[in-house]
C-alpha atoms as a PDB file:
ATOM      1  CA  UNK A   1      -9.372 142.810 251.354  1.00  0.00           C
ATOM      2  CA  UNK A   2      -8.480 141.578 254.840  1.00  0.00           C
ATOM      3  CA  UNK A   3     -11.126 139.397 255.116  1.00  0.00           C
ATOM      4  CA  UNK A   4     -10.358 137.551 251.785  1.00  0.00           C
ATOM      5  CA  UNK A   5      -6.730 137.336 252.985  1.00  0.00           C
ATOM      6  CA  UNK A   6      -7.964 135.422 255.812  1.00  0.00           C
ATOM      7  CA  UNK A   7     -10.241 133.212 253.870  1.00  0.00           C
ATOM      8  CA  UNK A   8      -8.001 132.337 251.704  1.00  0.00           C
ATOM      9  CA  UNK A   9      -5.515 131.846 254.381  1.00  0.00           C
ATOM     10  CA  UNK A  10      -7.868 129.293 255.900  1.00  0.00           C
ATOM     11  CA  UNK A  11      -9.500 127.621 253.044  1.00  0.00           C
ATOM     12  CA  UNK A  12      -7.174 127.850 250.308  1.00  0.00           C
ATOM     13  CA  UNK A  13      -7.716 128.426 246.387  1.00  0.00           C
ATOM     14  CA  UNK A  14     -11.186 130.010 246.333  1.00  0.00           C
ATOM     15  CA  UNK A  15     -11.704 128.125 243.309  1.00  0.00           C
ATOM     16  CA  UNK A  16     -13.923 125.560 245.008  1.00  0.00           C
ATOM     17  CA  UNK A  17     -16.539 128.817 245.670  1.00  0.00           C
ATOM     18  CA  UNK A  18     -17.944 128.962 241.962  1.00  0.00           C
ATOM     19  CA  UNK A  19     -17.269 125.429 241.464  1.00  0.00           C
ATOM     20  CA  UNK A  20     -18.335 121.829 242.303  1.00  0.00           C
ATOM     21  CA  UNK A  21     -15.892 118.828 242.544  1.00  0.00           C
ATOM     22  CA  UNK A  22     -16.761 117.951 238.667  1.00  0.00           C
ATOM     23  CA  UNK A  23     -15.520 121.617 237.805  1.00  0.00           C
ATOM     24  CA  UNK A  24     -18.947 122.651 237.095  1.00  0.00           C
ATOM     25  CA  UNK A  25     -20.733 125.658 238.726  1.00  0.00           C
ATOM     26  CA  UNK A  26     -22.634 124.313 241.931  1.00  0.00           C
ATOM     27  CA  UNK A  27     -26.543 125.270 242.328  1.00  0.00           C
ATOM     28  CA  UNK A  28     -27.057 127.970 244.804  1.00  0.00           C
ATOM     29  CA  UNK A  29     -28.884 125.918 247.379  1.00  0.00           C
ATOM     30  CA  UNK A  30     -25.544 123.171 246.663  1.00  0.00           C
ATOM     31  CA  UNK A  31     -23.172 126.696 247.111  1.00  0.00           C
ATOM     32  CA  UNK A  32     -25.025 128.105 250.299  1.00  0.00           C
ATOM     33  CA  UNK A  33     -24.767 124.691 252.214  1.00  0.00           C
ATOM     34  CA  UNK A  34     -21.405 123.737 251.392  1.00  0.00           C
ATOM     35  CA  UNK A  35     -19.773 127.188 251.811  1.00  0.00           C
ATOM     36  CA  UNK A  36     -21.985 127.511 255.574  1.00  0.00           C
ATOM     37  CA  UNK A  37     -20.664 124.072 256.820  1.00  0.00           C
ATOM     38  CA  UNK A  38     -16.743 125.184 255.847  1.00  0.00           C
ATOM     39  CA  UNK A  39     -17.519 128.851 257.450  1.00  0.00           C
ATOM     40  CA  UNK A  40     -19.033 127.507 260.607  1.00  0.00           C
ATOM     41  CA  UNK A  41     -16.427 124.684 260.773  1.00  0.00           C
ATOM     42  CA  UNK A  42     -13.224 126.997 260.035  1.00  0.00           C
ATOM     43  CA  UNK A  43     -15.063 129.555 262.511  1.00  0.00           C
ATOM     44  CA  UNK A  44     -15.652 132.628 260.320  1.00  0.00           C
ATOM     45  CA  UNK A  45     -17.943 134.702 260.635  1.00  0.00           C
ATOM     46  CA  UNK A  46     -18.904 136.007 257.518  1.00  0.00           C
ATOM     47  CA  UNK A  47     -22.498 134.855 255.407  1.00  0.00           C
ATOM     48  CA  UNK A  48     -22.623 134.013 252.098  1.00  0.00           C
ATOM     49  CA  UNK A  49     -24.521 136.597 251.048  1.00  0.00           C
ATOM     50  CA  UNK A  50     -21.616 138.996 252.390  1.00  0.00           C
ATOM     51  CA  UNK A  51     -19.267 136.698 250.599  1.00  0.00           C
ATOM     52  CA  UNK A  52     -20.862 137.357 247.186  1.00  0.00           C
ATOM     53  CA  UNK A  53     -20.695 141.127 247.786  1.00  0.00           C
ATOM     54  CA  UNK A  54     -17.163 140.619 248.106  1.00  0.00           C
ATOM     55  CA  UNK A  55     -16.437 138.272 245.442  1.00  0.00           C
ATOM     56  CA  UNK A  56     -18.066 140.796 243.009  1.00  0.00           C
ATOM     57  CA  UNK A  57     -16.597 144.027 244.415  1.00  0.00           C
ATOM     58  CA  UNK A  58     -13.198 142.562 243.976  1.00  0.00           C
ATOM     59  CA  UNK A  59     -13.591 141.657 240.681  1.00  0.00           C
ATOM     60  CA  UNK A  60     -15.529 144.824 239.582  1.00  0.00           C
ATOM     61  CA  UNK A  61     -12.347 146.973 240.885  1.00  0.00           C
ATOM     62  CA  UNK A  62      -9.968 144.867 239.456  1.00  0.00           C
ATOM     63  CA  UNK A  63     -11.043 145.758 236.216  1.00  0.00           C
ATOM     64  CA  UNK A  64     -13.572 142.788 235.462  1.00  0.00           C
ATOM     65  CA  UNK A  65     -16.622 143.603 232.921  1.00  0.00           C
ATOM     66  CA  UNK A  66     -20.320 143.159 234.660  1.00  0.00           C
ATOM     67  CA  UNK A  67     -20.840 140.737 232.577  1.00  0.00           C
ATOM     68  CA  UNK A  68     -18.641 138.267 233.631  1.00  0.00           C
ATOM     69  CA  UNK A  69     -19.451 139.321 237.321  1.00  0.00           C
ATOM     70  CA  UNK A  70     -22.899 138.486 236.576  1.00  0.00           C
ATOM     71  CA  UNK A  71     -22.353 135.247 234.489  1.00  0.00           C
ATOM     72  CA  UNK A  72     -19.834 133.747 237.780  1.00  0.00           C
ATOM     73  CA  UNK A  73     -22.121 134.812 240.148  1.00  0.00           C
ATOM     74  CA  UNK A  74     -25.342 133.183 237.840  1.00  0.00           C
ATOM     75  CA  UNK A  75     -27.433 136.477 237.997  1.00  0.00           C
ATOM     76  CA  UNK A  76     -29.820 136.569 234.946  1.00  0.00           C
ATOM     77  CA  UNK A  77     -30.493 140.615 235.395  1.00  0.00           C
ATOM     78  CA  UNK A  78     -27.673 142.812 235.333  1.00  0.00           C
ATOM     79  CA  UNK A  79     -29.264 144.807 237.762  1.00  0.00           C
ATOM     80  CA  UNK A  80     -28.737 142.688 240.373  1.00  0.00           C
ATOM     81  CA  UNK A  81     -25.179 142.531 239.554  1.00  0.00           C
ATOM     82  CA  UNK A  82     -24.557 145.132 239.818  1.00  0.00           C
ATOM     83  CA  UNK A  83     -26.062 146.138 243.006  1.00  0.00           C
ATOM     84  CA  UNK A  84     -23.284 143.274 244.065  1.00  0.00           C
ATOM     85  CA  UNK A  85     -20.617 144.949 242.663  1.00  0.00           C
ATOM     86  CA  UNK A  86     -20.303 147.992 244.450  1.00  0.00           C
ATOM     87  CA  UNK A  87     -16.656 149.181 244.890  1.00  0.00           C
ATOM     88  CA  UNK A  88     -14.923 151.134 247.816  1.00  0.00           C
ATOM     89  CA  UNK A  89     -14.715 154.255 248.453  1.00  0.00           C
ATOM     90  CA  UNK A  90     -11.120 154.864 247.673  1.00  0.00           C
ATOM     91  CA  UNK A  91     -11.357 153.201 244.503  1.00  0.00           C
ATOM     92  CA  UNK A  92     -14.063 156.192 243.574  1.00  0.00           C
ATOM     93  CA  UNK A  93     -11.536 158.306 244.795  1.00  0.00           C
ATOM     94  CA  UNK A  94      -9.306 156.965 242.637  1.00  0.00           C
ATOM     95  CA  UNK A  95     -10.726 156.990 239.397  1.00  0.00           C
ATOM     96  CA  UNK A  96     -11.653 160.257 240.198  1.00  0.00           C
ATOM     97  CA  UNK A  97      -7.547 161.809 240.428  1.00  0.00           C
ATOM     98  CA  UNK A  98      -7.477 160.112 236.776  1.00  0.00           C
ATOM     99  CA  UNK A  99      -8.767 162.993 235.855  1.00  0.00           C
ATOM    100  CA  UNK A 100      -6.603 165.423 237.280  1.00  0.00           C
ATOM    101  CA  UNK A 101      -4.301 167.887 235.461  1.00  0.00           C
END
């Protein structure tokens, strides 16, 4: 959560991630080298790869269905969604006390 405090900090709305400047969902080669150049630029160290993982973990323990997950992130098995998607630790925890007496 730090990390995308920081990014966010530093880039601003993340919006531009999943999209191009016509508002359209950028290729993955187009995504990879734009998202390197602002990294290496702003001086974070963090690959895009890692950023994904991120991206989907968030969304996955805010409540977000797979499928959406896998439809922003342009997966076409939902395996490899969610493989993405993992979620912490605490969040297990979490969901776990739910069912508590």
């Amino acid at each position: 959560m730090v990390i995308i405090k920081e990014i966010y900090a530093l880039i601003g709305n993340s919006e531009w991630l999943i999209t191009d400047y016509t508002g359209k969902r950028p290729s993955y080669q187009n995504y990879t080298t734009s998202t390197t150049k602002v990294f290496k630029r702003k001086e974070i160290n963090i690959k895009n790869d890692n950023m994904r993982h991120i991206f989907a973990s968030h969304l996955a323990m805010r409540g977000e269905s797979l499928k959406a997950i896998q439809e922003l992130l342009g997966h076409a098995d939902i395996k490899i969604t969610m493989i993405y998607a993992n979620v912490s630790p605490a969040y297990l925890n979490n969901a776990v006390a739910k069912l508590s007496y």
